[in-house]
Protein backbone atom coordinates (compact mmCIF):
# COMPACT_ATOMS: atom_id res chain seq x y z
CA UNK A 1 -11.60 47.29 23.19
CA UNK A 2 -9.79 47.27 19.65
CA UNK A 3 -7.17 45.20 21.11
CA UNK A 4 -9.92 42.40 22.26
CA UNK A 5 -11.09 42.67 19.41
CA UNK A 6 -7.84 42.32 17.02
CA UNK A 7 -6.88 39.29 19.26
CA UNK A 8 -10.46 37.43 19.25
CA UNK A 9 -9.97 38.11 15.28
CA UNK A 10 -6.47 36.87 14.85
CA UNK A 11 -7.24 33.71 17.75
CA UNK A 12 -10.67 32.65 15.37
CA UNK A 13 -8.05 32.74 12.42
CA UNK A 14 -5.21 30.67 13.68
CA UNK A 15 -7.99 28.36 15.06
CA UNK A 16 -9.49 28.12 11.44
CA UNK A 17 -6.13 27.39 9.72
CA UNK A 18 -5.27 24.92 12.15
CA UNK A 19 -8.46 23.18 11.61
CA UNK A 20 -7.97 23.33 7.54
CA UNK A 21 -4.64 21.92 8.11
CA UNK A 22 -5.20 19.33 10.15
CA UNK A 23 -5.53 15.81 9.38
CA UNK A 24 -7.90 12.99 10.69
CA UNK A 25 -5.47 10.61 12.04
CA UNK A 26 -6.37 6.64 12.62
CA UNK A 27 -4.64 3.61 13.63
CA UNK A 28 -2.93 1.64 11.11
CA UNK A 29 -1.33 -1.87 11.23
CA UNK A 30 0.90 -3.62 9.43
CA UNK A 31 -0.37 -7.31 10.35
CA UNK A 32 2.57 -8.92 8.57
CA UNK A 33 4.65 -7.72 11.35
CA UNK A 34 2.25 -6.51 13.92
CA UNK A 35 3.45 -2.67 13.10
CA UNK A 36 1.01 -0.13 14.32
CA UNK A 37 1.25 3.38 13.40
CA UNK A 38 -1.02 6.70 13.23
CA UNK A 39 -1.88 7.69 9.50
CA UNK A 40 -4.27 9.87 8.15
CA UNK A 41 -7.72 7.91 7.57
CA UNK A 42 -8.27 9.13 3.92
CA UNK A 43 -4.45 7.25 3.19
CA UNK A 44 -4.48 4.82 0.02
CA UNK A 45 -2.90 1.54 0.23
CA UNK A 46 -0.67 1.33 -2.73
CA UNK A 47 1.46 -1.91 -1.03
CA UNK A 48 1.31 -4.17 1.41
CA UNK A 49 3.16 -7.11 1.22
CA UNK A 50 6.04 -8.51 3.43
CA UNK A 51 8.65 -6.54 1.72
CA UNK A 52 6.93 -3.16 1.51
CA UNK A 53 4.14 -1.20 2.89
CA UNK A 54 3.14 1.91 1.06
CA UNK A 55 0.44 4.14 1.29
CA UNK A 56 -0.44 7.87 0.46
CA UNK A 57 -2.97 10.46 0.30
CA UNK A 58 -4.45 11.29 -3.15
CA UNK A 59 -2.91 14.73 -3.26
CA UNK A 60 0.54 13.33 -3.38
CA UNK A 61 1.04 15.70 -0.40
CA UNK A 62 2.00 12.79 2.30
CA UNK A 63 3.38 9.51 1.70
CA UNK A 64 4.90 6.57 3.95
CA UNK A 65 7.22 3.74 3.11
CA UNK A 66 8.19 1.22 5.50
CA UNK A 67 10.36 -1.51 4.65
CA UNK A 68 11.89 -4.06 6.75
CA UNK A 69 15.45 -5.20 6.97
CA UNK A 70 16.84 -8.15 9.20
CA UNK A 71 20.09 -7.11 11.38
CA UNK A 72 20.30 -9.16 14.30
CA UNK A 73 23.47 -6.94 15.71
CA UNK A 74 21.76 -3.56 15.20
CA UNK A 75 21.59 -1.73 18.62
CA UNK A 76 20.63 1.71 19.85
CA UNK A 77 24.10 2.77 19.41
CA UNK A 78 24.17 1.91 15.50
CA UNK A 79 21.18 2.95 14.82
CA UNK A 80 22.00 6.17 13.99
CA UNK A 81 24.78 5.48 11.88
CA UNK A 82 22.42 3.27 10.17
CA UNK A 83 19.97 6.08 9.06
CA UNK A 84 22.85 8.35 8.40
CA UNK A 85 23.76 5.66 5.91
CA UNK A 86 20.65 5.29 3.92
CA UNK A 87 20.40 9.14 3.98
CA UNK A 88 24.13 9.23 2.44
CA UNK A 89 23.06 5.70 -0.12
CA UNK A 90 19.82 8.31 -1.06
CA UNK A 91 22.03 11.09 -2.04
CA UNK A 92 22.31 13.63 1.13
CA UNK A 93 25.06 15.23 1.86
CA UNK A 94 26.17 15.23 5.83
CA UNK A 95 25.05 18.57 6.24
CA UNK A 96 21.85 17.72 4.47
CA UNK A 97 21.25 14.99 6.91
CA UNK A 98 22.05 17.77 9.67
CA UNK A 99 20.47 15.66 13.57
CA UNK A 100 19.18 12.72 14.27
CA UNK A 101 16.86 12.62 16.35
CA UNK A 102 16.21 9.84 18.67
CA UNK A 103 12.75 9.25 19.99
CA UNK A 104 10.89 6.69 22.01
CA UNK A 105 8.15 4.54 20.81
CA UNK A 106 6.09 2.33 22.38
CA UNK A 107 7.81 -1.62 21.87
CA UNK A 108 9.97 -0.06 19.33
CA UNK A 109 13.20 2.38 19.53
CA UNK A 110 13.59 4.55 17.25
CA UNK A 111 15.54 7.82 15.41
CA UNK A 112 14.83 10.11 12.23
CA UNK A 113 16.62 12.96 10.07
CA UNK A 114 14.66 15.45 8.12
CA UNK A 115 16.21 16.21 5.10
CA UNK A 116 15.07 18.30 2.01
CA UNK A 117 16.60 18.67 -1.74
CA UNK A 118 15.19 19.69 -4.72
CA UNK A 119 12.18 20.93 -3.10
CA UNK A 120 11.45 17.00 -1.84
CA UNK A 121 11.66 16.54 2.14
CA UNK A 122 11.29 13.66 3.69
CA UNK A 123 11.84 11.62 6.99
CA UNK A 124 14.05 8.63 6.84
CA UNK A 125 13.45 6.48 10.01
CA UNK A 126 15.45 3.93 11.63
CA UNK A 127 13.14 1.64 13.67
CA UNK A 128 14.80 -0.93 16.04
CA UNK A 129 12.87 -4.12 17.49
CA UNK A 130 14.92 -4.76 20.11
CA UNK A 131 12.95 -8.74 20.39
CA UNK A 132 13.54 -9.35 17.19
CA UNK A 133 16.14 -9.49 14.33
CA UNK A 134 13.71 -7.33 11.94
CA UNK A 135 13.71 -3.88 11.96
CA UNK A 136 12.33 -1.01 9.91
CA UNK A 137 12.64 2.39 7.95
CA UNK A 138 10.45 4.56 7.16
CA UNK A 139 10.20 6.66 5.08
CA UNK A 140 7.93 9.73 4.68
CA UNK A 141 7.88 12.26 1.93
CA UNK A 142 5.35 15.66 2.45
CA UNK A 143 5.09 18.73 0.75
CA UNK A 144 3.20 22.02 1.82
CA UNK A 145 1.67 21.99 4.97
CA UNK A 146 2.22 18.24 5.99
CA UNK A 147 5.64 18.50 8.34
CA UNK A 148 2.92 18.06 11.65
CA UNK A 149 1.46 15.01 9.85
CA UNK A 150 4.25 13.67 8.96
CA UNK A 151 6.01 14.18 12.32
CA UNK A 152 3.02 12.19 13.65
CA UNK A 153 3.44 9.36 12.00
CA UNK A 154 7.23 9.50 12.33
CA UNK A 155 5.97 9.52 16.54
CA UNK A 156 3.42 7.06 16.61
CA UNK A 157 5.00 3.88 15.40
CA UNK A 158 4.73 0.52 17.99
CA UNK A 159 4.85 -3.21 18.14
């Protein structure tokens, strides 16, 4: 009975943490260039023109950058290599960068590295249009408890 009861105590805990932790997520879109993506609903615009969108959440906890760049020879191949590069251009050593990992987005193809210094970590995200010569990077930057937000976003992006 004391081991029901130590598990129903330690499940009602996890489920309570989870629940503090977790983040109201809505769809967001870039209209500029029809860029949809899931963000927490309490985010703050701080840009959004056609060279930048940036927004954040008032903690300074979770922000996203994405920023568009025009490549019409890009391909799924270089794509990589292209985020490897802006991780090296932002200061990261290769083994800072570490993997890449590719992942599959609705209209959109896509790959990310996770990479911390200083006590900063952040995703930098190559995002490849394959109809069109612009593409994008994101960037998010979380502290604390944010990686499963932030991983969110970094999964939700689509055209």
């Amino acid at each position: 009975m004391k081991k029901v009861q130590l598990f129903l105590l330690v499940a009602i805990v996890s489920i309570a943490s989870m629940t503090v932790n977790a983040q109201t997520m809505t769809t967001w879109n870039w209209k500029t260039y029809g860029v949809k993506f899931k963000a927490p609903s309490d985010f703050k615009v701080q840009t959004n023109t056609a060279d930048e969108f940036t927004a954040k959440l008032s903690n300074d906890l979770l922000h996203l950058s994405i920023i568009p760049w025009r490549d019409a020879t890009l391909t799924t191949a270089t794509l990589k290599k292209s985020v490897r590069d802006l991780c090296t251009e932002m200061g990261y050593t290769s083994r800072e960068i570490g993997t890449i990992t590719d992942i599959e987005l609705n209209g959109l193809e896509g790959c990310y590295a996770i990479v911390s210094k200083d006590g900063v970590t952040l995703i930098v995200e190559g995002l490849l249009d394959p109809s069109s010569e612009t593409n994008f990077y994101a960037i998010i930057v979380y502290g604390g408890r944010y990686e499963p937000s932030a991983l969110n976003i970094a999964n939700s992006f689509s055209k």
